[in-house]
Protein backbone atom coordinates (compact mmCIF):
# COMPACT_ATOMS: atom_id res chain seq x y z
CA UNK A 1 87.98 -63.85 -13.78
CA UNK A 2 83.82 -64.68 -14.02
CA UNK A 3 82.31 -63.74 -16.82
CA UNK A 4 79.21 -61.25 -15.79
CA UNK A 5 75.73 -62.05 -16.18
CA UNK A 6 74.44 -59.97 -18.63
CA UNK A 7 70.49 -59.15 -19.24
CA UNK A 8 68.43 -57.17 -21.90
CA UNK A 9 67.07 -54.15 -19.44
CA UNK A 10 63.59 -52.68 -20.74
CA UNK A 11 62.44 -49.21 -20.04
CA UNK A 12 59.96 -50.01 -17.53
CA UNK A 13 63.33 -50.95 -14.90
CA UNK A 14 65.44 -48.15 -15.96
CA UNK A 15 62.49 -45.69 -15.53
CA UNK A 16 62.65 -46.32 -11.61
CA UNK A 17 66.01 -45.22 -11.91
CA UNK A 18 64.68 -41.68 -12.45
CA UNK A 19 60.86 -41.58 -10.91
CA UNK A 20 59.89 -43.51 -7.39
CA UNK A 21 57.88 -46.55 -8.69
CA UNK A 22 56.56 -49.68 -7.14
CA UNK A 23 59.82 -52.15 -6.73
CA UNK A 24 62.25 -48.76 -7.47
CA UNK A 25 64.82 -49.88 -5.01
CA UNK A 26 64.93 -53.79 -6.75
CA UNK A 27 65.77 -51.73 -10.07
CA UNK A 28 68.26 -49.38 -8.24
CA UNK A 29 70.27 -52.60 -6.98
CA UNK A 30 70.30 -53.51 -10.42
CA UNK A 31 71.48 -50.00 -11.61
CA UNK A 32 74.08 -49.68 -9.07
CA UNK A 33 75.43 -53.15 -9.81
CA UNK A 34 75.75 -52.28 -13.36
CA UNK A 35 77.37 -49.04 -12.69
CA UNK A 36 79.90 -50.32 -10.56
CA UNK A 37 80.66 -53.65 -13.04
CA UNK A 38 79.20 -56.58 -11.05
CA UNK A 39 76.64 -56.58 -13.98
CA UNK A 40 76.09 -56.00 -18.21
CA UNK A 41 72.84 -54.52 -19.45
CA UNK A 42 72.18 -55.03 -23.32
CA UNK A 43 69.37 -52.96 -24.79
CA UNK A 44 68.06 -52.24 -28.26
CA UNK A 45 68.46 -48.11 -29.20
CA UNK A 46 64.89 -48.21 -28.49
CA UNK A 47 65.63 -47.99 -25.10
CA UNK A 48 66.27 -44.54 -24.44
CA UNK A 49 63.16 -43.27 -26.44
CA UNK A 50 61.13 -45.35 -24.36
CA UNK A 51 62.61 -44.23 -21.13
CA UNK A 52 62.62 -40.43 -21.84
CA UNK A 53 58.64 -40.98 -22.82
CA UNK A 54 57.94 -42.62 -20.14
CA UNK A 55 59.80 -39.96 -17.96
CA UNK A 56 57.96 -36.59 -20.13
CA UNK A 57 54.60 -38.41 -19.53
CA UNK A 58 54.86 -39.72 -15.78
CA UNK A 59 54.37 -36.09 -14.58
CA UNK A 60 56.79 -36.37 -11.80
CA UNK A 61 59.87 -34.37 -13.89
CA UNK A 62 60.39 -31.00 -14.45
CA UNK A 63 61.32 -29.59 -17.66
CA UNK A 64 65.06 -29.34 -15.97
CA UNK A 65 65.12 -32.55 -14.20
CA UNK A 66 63.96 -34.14 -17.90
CA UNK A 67 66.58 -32.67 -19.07
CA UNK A 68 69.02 -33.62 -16.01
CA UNK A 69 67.44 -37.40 -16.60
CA UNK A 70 68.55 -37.65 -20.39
CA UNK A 71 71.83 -36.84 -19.88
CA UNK A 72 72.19 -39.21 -17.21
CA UNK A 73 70.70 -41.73 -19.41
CA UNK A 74 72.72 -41.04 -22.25
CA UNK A 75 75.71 -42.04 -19.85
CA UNK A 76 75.49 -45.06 -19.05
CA UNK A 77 77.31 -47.60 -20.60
CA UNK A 78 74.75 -50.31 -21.53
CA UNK A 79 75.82 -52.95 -24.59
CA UNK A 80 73.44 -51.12 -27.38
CA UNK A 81 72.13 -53.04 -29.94
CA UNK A 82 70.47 -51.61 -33.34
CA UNK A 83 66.91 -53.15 -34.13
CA UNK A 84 68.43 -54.22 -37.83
CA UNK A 85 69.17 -57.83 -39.56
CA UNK A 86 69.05 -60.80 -37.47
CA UNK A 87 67.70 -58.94 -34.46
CA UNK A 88 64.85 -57.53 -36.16
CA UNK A 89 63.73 -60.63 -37.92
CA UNK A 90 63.29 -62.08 -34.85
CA UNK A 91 61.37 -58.99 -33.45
CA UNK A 92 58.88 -59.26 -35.96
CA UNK A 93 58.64 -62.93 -36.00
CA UNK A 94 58.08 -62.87 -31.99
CA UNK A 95 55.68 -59.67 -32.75
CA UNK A 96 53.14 -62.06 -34.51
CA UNK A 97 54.09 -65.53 -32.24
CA UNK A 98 53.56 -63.55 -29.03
CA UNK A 99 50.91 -60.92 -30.44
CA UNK A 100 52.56 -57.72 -28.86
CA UNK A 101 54.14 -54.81 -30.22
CA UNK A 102 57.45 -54.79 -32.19
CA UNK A 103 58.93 -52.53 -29.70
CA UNK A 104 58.49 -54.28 -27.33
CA UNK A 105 59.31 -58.02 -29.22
CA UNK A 106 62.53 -56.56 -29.65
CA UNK A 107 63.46 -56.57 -26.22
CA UNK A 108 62.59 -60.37 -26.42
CA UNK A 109 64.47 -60.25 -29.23
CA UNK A 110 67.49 -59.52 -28.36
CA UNK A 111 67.64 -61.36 -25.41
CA UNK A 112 67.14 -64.50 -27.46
CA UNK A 113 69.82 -63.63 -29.21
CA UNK A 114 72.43 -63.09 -26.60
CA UNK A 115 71.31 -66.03 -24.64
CA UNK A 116 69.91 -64.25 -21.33
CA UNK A 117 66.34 -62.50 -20.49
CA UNK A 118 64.62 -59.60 -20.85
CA UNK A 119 64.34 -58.05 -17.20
CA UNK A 120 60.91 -56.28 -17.07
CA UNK A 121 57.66 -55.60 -15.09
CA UNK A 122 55.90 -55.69 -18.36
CA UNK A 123 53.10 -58.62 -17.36
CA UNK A 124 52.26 -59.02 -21.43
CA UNK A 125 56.44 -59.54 -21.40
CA UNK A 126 56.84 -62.07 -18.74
CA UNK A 127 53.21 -63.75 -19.30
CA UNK A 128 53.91 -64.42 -22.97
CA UNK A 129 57.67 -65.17 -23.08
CA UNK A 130 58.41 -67.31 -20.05
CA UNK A 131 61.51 -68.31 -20.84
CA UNK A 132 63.15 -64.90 -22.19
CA UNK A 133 61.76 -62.57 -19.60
CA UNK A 134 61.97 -62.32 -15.78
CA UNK A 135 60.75 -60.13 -13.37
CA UNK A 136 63.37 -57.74 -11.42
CA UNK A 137 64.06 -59.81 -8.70
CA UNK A 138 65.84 -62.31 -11.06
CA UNK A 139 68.96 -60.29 -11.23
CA UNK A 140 69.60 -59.39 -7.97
CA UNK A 141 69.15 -63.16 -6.76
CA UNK A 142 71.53 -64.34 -9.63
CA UNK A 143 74.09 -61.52 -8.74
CA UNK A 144 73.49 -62.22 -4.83
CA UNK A 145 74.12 -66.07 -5.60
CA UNK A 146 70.26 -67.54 -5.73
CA UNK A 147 68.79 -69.66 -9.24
CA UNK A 148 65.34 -67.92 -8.27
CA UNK A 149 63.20 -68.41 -11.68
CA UNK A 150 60.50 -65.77 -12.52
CA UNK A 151 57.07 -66.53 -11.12
């Protein structure tokens, strides 16, 4: 049996599960591949905070479908990794190398540390970590059988 590709998943990909965003359907190919096994997602606990933010403060919920959204969230499966030890050494040392936010270093992070990359629409993400981030598109053209690199 293959082993899976597995990426690091940020918030700004798994909130298009919920609200209808610019490249929504790319992240929905992702979600459904993941939810039917084809695919493993890592993410740090910080995760689901982010998401559920993002989702209270994008106006497009209401206080039922917020509701409706973290339960759903809460559900799925992903490999969930606490920002502690090893993993946030290296969020803090990438923090300061990459000058962003520990948050979201730890994405970067972890994705160093499993050997894949961060899949985000974050443009401070994928401008300042090349080689541990890649847009959307990357894991549906791995999964479909393509080596496309992030732009």
């Amino acid at each position: 049996m293959a082993k899976k590709d597995c990426f690091v998943i940020d918030s700004s990909i798994v909130t298009k599960w919920f609200v209808n965003e610019p490249d929504s359907d790319e992240a929905i190919r992702v979600r459904d591949d993941f939810a039917t096994g084809k695919l493993r997602l890592a993410a740090p606990t910080l995760l689901f905070y982010e998401v559920m933010n993002a989702l209270r403060f994008s106006g497009a919920l209401s206080e039922d479908e917020l509701a409706l959204a973290s339960k759903s969230l809460s559900r799925y499966r992903f490999e969930v990794w606490k920002p502690r030890g090893k993993l946030m050494e290296i969020s803090a040392r990438l923090s300061l190398a990459g000058e962003v936010t520990v948050y979201d270093a730890c994405y970067v992070a972890l994705a160093q540390r499993i050997r894949s990359k961060v899949i985000t629409e974050d443009k401070e993400i994928l401008t300042k970590f090349p080689k541990l981030a890649a847009r959307i598109g990357m894991a549906n053209d791995r999964r479909a059988g393509h080596s496309k690199e992030a732009p």
